[in-house]
Structures are given as C-alpha cells and as structure tokens.
C-alpha atoms as a PDB file:
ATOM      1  CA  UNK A   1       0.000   0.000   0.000  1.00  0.00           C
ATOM      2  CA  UNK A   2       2.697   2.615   0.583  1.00  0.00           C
ATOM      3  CA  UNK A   3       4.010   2.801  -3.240  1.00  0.00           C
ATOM      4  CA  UNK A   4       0.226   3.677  -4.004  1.00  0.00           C
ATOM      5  CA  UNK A   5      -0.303   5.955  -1.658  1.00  0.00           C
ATOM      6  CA  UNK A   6       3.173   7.727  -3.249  1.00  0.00           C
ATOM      7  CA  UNK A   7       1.522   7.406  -6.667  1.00  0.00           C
ATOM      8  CA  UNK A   8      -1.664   8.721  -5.827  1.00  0.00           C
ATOM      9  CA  UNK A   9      -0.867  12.009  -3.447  1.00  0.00           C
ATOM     10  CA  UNK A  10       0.146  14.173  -6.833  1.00  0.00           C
ATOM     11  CA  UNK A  11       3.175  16.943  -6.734  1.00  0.00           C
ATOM     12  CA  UNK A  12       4.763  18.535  -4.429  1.00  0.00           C
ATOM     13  CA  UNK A  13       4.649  22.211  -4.203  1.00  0.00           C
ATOM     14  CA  UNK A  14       8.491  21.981  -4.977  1.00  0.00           C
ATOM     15  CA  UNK A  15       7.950  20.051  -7.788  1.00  0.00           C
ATOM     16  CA  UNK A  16       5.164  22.435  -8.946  1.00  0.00           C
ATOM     17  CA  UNK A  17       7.454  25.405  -8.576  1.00  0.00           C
ATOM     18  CA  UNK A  18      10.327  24.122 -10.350  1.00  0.00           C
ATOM     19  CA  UNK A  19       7.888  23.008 -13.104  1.00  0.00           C
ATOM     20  CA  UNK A  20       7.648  26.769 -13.246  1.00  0.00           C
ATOM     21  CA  UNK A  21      10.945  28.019 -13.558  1.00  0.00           C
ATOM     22  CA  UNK A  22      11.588  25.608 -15.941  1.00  0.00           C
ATOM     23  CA  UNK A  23       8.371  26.644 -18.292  1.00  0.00           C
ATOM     24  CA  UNK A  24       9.283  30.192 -17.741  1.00  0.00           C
ATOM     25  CA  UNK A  25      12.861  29.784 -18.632  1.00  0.00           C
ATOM     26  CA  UNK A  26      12.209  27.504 -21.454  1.00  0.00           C
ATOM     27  CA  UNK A  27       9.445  30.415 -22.771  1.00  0.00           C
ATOM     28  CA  UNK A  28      11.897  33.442 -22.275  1.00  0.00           C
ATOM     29  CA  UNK A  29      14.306  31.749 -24.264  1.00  0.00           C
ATOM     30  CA  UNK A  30      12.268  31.109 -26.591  1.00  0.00           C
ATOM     31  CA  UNK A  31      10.639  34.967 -27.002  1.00  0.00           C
ATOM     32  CA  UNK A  32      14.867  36.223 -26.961  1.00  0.00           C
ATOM     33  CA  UNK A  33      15.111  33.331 -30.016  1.00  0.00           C
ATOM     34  CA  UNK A  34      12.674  34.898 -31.462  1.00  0.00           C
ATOM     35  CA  UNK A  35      13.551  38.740 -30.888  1.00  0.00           C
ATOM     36  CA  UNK A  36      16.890  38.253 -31.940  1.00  0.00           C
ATOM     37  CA  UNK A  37      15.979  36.528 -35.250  1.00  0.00           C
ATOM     38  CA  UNK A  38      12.930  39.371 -35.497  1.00  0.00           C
ATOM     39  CA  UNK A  39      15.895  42.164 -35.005  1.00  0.00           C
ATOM     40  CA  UNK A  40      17.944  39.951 -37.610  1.00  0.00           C
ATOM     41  CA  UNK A  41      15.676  40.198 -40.384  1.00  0.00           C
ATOM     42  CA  UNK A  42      14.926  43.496 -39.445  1.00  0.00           C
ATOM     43  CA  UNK A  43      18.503  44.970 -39.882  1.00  0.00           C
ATOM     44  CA  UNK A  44      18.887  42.521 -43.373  1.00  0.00           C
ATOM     45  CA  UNK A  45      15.809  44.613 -44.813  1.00  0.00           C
ATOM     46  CA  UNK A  46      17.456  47.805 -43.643  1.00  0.00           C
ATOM     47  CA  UNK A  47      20.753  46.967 -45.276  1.00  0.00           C
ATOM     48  CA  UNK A  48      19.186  45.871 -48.443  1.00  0.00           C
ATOM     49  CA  UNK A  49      16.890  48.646 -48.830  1.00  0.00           C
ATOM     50  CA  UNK A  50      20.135  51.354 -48.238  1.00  0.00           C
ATOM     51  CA  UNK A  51      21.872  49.066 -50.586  1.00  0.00           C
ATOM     52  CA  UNK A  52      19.130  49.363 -53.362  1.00  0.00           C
ATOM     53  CA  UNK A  53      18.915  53.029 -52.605  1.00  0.00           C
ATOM     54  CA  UNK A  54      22.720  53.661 -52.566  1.00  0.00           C
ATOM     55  CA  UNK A  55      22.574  51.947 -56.237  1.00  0.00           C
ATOM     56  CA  UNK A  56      19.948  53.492 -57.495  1.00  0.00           C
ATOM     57  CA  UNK A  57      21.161  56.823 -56.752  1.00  0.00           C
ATOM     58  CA  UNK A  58      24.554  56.618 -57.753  1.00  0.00           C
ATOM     59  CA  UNK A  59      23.410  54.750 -61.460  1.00  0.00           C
ATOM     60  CA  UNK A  60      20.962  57.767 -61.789  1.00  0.00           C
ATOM     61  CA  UNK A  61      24.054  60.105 -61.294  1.00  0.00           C
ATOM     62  CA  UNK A  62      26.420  57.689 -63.415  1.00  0.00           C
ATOM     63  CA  UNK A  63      24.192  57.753 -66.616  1.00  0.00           C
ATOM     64  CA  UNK A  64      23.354  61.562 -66.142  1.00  0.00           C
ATOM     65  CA  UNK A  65      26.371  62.845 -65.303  1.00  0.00           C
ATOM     66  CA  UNK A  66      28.264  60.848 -68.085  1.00  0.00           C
ATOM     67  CA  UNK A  67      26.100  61.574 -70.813  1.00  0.00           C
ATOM     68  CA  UNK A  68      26.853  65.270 -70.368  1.00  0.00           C
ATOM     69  CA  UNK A  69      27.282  66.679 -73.491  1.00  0.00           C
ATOM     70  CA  UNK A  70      29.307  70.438 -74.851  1.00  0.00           C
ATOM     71  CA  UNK A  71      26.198  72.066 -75.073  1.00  0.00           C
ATOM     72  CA  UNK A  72      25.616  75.316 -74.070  1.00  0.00           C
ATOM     73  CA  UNK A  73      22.615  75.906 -71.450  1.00  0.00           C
ATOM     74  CA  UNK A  74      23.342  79.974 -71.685  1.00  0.00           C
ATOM     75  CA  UNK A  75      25.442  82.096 -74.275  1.00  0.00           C
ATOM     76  CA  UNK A  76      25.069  85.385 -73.153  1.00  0.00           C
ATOM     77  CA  UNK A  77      26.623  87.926 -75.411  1.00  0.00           C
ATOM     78  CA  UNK A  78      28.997  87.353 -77.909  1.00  0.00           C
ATOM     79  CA  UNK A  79      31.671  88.596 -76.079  1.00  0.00           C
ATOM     80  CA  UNK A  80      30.886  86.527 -73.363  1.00  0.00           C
ATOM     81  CA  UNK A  81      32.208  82.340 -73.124  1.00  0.00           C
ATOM     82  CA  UNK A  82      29.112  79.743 -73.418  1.00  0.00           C
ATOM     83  CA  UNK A  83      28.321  78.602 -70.273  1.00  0.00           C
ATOM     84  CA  UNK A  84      28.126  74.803 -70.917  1.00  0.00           C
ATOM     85  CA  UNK A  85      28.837  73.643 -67.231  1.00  0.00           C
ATOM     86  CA  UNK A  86      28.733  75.193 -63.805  1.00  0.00           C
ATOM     87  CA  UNK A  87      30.585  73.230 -61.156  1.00  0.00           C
ATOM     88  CA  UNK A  88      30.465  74.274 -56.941  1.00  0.00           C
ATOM     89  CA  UNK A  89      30.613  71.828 -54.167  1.00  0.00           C
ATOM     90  CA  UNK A  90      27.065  71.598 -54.030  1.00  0.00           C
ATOM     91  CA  UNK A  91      25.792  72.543 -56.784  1.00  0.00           C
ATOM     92  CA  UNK A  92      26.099  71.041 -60.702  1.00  0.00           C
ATOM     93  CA  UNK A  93      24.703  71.884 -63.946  1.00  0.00           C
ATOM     94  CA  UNK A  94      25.339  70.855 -67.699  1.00  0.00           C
ATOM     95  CA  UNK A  95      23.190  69.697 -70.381  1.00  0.00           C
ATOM     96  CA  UNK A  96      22.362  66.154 -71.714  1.00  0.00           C
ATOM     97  CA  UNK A  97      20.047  64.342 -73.187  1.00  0.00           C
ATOM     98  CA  UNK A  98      16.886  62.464 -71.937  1.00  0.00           C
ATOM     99  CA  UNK A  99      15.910  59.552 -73.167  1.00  0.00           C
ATOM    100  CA  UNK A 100      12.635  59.204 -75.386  1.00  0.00           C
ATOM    101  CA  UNK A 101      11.254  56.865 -72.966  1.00  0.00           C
ATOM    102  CA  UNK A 102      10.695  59.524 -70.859  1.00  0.00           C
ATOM    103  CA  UNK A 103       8.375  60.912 -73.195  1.00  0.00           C
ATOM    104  CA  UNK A 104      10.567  64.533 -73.716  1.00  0.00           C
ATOM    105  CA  UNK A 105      13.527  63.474 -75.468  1.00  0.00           C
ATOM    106  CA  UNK A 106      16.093  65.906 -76.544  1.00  0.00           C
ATOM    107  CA  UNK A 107      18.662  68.712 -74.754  1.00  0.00           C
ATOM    108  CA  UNK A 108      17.675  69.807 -71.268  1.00  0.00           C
ATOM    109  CA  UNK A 109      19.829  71.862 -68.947  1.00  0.00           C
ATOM    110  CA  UNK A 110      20.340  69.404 -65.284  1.00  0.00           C
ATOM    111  CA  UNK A 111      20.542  71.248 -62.324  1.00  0.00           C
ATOM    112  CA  UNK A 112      22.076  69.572 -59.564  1.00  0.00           C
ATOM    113  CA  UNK A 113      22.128  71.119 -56.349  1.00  0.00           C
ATOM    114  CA  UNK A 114      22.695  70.442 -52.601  1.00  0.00           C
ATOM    115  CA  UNK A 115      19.481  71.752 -50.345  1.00  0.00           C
ATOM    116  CA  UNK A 116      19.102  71.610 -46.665  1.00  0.00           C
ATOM    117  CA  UNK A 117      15.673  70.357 -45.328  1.00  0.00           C
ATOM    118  CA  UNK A 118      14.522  69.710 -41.863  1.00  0.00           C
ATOM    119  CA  UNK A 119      18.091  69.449 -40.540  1.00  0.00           C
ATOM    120  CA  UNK A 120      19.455  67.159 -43.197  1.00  0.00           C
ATOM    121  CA  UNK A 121      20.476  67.954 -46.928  1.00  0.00           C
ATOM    122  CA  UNK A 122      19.085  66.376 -49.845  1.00  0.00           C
ATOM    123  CA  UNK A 123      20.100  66.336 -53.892  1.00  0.00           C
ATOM    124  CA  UNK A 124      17.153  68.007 -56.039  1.00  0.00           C
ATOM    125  CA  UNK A 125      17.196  67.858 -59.999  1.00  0.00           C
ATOM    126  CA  UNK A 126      15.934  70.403 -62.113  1.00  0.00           C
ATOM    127  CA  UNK A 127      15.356  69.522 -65.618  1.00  0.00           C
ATOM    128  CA  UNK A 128      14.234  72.592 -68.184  1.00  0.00           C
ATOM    129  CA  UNK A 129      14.792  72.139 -71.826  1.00  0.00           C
ATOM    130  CA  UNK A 130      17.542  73.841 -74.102  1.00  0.00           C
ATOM    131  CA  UNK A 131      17.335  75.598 -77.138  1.00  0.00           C
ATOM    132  CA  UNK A 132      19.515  77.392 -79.415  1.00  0.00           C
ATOM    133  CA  UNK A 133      22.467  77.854 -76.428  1.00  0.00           C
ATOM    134  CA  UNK A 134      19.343  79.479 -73.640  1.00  0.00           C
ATOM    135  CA  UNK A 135      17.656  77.419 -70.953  1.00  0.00           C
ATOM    136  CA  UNK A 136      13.813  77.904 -71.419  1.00  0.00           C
ATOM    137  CA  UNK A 137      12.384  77.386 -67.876  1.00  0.00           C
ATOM    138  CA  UNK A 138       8.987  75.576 -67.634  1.00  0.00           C
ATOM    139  CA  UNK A 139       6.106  78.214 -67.460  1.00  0.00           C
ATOM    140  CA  UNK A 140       4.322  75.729 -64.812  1.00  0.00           C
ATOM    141  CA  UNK A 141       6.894  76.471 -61.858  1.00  0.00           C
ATOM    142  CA  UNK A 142       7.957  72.767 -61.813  1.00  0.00           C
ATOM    143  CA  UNK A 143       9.747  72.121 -57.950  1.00  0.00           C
ATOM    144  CA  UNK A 144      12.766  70.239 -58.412  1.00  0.00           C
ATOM    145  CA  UNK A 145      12.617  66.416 -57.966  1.00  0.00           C
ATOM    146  CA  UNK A 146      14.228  64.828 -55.067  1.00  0.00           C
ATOM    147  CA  UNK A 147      16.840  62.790 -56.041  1.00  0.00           C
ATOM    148  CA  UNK A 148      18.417  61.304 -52.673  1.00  0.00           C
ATOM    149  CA  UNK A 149      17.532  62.785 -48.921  1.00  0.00           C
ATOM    150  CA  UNK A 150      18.023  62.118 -45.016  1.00  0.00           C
ATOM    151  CA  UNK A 151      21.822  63.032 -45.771  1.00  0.00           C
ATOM    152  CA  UNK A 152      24.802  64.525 -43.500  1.00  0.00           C
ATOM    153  CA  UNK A 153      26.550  65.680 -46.356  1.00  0.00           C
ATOM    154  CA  UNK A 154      26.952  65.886 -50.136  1.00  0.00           C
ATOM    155  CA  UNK A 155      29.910  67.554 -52.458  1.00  0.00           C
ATOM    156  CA  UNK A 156      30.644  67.352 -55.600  1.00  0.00           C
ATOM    157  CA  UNK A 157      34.556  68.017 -56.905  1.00  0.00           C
ATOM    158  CA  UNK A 158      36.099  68.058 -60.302  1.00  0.00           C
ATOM    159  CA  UNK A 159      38.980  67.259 -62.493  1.00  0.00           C
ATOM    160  CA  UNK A 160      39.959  68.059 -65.627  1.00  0.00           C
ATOM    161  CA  UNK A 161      43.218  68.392 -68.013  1.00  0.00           C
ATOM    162  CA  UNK A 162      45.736  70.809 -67.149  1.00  0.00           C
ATOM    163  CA  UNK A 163      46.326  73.161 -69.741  1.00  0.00           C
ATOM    164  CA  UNK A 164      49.963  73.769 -68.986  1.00  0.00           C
ATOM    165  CA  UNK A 165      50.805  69.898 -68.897  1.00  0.00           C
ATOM    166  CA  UNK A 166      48.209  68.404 -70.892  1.00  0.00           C
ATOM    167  CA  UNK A 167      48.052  65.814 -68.058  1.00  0.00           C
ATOM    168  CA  UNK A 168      45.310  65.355 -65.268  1.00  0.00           C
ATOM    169  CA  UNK A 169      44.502  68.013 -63.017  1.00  0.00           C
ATOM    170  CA  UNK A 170      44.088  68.530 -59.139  1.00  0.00           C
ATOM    171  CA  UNK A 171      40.537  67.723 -57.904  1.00  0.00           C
ATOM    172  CA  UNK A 172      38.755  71.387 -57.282  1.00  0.00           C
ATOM    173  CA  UNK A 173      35.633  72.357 -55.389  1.00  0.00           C
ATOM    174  CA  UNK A 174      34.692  74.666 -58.143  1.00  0.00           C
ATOM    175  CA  UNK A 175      35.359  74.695 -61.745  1.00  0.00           C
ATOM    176  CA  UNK A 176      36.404  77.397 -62.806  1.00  0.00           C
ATOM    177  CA  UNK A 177      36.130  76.568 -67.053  1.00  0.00           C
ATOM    178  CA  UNK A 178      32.409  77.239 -67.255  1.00  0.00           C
ATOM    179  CA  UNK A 179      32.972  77.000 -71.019  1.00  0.00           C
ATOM    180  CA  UNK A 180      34.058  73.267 -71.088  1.00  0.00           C
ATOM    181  CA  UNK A 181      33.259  69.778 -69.503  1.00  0.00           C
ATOM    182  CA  UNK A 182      35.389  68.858 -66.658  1.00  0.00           C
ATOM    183  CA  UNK A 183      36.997  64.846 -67.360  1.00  0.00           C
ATOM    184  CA  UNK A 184      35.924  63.490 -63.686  1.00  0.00           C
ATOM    185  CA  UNK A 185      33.324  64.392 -61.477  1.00  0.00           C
ATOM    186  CA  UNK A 186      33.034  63.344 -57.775  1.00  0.00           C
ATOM    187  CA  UNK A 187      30.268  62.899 -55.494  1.00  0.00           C
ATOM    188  CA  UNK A 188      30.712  62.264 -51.810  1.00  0.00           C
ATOM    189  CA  UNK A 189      27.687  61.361 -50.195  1.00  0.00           C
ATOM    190  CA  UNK A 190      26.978  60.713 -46.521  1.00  0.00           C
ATOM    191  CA  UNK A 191      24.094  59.358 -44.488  1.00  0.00           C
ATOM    192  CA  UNK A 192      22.338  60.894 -41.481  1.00  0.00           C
ATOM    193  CA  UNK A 193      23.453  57.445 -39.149  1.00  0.00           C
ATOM    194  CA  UNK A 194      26.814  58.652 -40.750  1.00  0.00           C
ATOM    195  CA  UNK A 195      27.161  55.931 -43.238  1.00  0.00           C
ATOM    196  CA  UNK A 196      29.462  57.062 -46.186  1.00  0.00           C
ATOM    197  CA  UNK A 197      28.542  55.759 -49.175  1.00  0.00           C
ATOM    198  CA  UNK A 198      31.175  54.429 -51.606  1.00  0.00           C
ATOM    199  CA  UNK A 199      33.101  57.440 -53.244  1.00  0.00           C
ATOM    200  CA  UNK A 200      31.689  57.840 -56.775  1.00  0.00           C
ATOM    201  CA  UNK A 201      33.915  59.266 -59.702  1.00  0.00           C
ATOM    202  CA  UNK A 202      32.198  59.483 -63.401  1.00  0.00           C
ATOM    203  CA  UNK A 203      34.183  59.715 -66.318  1.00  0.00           C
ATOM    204  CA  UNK A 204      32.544  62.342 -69.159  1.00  0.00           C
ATOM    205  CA  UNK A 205      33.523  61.114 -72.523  1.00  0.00           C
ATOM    206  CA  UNK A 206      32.434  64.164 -74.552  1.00  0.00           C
ATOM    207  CA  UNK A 207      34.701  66.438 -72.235  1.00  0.00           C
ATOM    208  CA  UNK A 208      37.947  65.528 -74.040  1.00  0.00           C
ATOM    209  CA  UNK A 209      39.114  68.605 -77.076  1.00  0.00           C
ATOM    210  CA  UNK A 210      36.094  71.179 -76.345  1.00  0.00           C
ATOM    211  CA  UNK A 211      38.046  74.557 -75.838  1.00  0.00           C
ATOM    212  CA  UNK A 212      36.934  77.791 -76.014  1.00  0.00           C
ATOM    213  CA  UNK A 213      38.237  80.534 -78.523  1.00  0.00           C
ATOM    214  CA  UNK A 214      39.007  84.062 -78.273  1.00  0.00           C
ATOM    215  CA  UNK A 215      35.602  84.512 -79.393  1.00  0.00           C
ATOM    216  CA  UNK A 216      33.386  82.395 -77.868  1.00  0.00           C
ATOM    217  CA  UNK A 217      33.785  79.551 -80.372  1.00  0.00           C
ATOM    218  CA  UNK A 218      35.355  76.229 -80.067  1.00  0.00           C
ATOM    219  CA  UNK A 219      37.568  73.688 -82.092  1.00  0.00           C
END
C-alpha cells in the first residue's frame, strides 16, 4: 500500500514550482530566439533597402552625369564664353540628353544642387529644356525632384586636363572653365546614421578637345 499511496498524493509544491521556472525559462528563451531573429531580419531589410537606394542613386548620377554633353545651357553675349557647365561643391549643372522613354527626349539643362531640409540635406534635380544655347524654364513652376535625402553631407569636386601639362589636373571644389566639360566628377555622399557611401567618380567622354576661342567659339 505505501508505493500507491506515493503514486496517488500528486506533486509537491516543490515540484510544482520548479515546473515553473523551468516553463518560464524555457518560454523566455524562446521569445529572446525569437527577438533576436525578429531584429535579424529586421537589420537585413534595412541593409538591403540602403543598398538598393545607394545603387539606385549613384546609377541615376552615373548615366546623367556621363552623358553630359558640350552644349551650351546659356550664351550670353557674344563677347561673353558659353556657359556649358557650372561646377560648386554643391551645386552642378550641364546639359544632356533624356531619353525618349521619358516621353521629352532631346537637350535639357540638369541642375544639380545640394538643399538643406529639416536638418538634413538632400540632392534636387531640375530639368528645363535647351534651345539654341538658352535654358527655357517651364512656365508651370515645376519644384525640383528629389533625387536622394536624409543626408549629413553631399559635395561634388572636379577634375579636368591641365592646360599647362596636358596631363590630369588637381581635384577642385569649383570649376572654374564654365565654357568646357570637366573629365571626372566626384560625389561624396553621406548618411544621417553617418554611413558614407562608396566614393563615386564618373568619367565624361564628350569632355575631351572642347576649348573655347578668343571669341566664344570652339575647335
């Protein structure tokens, strides 16, 4: 009779309480499991989705900026030199060409520039069409799309052949040869969580052998 009486009396309040800690240990574990691999995935979407912006951004510049052609987006008078790129550390502007897909093919002046918003700075784009050497502005007021924003910083530099040597330049913060395309361009970018993105430098292939004469003129 005594090992049925031990079978039949149930648990002890010491085995009911270490039943406990047990369940609750095995269920916090589980929930910091879980958290971590929730925090995981969390920071792998955040990665990706800077990655796919970083990209984006920088092919957007690469195809703009390299397809700028020796067009001038303001001539002024004759005795003045075409303006056919403006160059500052935050600011950019040249002409090239859009493509048909976007439904307004041809010349239009790109404005670059570097704008400060809501404690951060941003790139905005301004596209207006060119015509005969002049930049005809859209009647409409169009605000400037925003290319990239939530940034610390943003610069663009320059580089171009040195007339003296004929070789490569010094990188400037302003270029100073409004009448001509600069070889390299530079854009430093970096985030607000002061991520920097990957230096980009853009080759122009149009800027090679457009000089300005004593007139305005080029050969």
């Amino acid at each position: 009779m005594g090992p049925d009486r031990a079978r039949g009396r149930g648990f002890t309040l010491v085995e009911v309480m270490l039943a406990t800690v047990l369940l609750a240990a095995g269920l916090a574990l589980a929930f910091a499991t879980l958290t971590a691999a929730s925090q995981t995935a969390t920071r792998g979407e955040a990665l990706a989705e800077r990655s796919e912006r970083m990209r984006a951004v920088e092919g957007f510049l690469r195809r703009r900026i390299s397809a700028a052609r020796p067009v001038a987006f303001h001539t002024g008078q004759a005795n003045e030199r075409p303006q056919r790129f403006l160059g500052e550390p935050e600011r950019m502007r040249f002409v090239a060409d859009l493509p048909d897909y976007l439904g307004r093919g041809g010349p239009y002046s790109h404005d670059f520039q570097v704008e400060r918003s809501e404690g951060f700075y941003r790139i905005v784009l301004a596209l207006d069409i060119v015509s005969a050497g002049e930049t005809v502005e859209d009647p409409r007021g169009r605000a400037p799309d925003i290319l990239v924003d939530g940034l610390a910083s943003a610069r663009f530099r320059y580089r171009g052949i040195d007339p003296e040597s004929g070789e490569l330049g010094a990188w400037t913060d302003r270029w100073a040869a409004i009448d001509r395309l600069p070889v390299l361009v530079e854009a430093s970018l970096t985030d607000a969580d002061g991520g920097k993105w990957p230096t980009l430098v853009v080759a122009i292939p149009q800027a090679v052998g457009v000089v300005s004469g004593p007139a305005g003129g080029s050969w």
